[in-house]
Protein backbone atom coordinates (compact mmCIF):
# COMPACT_ATOMS: atom_id res chain seq x y z
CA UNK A 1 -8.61 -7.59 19.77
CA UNK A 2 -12.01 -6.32 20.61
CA UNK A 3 -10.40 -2.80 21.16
CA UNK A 4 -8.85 -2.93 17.70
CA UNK A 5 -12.32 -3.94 16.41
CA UNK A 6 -14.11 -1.10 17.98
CA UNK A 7 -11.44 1.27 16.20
CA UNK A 8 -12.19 -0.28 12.75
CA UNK A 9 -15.40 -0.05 13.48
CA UNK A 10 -15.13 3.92 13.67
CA UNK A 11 -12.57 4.15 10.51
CA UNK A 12 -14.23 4.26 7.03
CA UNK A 13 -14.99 1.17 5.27
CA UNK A 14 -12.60 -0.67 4.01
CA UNK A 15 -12.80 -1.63 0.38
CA UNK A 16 -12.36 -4.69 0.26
CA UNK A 17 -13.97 -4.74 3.81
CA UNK A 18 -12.30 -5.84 7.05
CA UNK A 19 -12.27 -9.08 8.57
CA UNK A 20 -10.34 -10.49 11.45
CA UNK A 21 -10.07 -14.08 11.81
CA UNK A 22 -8.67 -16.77 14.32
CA UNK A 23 -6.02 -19.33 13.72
CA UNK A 24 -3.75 -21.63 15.49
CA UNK A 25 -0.19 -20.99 13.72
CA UNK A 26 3.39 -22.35 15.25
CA UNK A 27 1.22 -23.59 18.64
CA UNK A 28 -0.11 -20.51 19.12
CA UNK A 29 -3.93 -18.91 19.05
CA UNK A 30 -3.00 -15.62 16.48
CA UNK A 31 -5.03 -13.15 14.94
CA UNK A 32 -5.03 -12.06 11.10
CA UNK A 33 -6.21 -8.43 9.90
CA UNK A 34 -7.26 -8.58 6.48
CA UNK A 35 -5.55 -5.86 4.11
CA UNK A 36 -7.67 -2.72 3.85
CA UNK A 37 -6.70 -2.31 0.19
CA UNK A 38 -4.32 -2.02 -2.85
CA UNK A 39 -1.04 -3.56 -1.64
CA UNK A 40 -1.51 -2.37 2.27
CA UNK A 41 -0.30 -5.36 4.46
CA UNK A 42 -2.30 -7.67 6.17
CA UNK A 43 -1.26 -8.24 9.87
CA UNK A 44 -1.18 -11.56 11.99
CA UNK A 45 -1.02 -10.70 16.34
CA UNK A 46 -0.95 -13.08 19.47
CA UNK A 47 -3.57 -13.30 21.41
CA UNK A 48 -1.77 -9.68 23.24
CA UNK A 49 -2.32 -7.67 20.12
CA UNK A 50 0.98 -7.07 19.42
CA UNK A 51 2.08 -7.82 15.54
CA UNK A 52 3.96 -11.27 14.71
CA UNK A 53 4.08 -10.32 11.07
CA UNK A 54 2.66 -8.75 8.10
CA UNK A 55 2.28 -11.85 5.62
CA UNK A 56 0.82 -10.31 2.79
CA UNK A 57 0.46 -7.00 0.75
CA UNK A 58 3.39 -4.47 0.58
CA UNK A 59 5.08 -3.91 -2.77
CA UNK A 60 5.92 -7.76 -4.00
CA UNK A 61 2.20 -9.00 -2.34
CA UNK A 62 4.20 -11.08 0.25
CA UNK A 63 4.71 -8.66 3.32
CA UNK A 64 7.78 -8.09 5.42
CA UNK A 65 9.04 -12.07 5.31
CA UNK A 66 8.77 -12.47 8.96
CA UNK A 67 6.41 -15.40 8.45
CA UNK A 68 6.26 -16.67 4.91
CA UNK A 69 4.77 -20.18 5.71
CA UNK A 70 1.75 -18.64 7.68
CA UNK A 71 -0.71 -19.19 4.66
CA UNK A 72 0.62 -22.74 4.18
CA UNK A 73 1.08 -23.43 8.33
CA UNK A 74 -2.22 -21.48 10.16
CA UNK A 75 -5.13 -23.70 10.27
CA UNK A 76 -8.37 -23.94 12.36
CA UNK A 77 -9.90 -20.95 10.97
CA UNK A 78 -12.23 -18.97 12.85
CA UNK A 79 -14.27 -15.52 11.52
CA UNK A 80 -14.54 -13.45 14.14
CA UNK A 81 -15.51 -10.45 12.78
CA UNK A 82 -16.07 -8.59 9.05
CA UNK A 83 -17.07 -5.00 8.19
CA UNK A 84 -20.88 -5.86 7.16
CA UNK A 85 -21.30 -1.77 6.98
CA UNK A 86 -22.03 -0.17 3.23
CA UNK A 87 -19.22 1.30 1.50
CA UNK A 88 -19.54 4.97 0.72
């Protein structure tokens, strides 16, 4: 995660701006990757960085349907990081 961070961190702002946050979703810790923008998918990974699902965004707004109860399921939100950088 802290790799994928570091790459964000070198992209352009986001607009909205990025945030990753940590949640505990089917007994597992997971990671979700806000949407950068428009109706570009937000991404949920285990704790090895590879993707679980996209749960959001796309064309309808509700991702690739791998994991359609993660809003409703994840819980014990953490922030762990957001893009506090200006937007150009």
């Amino acid at each position: 995660m802290n790799r994928m961070i570091q790459q964000m961190q070198e992209e352009a702002t986001a607009n909205p701006p990025a945030k990753v946050y940590r949640y505990t979703y089917n007994d597992q810790e997971v990671y979700y990757v806000t949407g950068r923008c428009c109706d570009v998918p937000g991404k949920v990974y285990d704790m090895y960085g590879n993707v679980i699902c996209e749960p959001d965004g796309g064309i309808t707004g509700r991702g690739d349907g791998r994991c359609p109860d993660f809003f409703e399921q994840r819980k014990d939100e953490t922030l762990i990081w957001e893009d506090k950088r200006e937007q150009n």
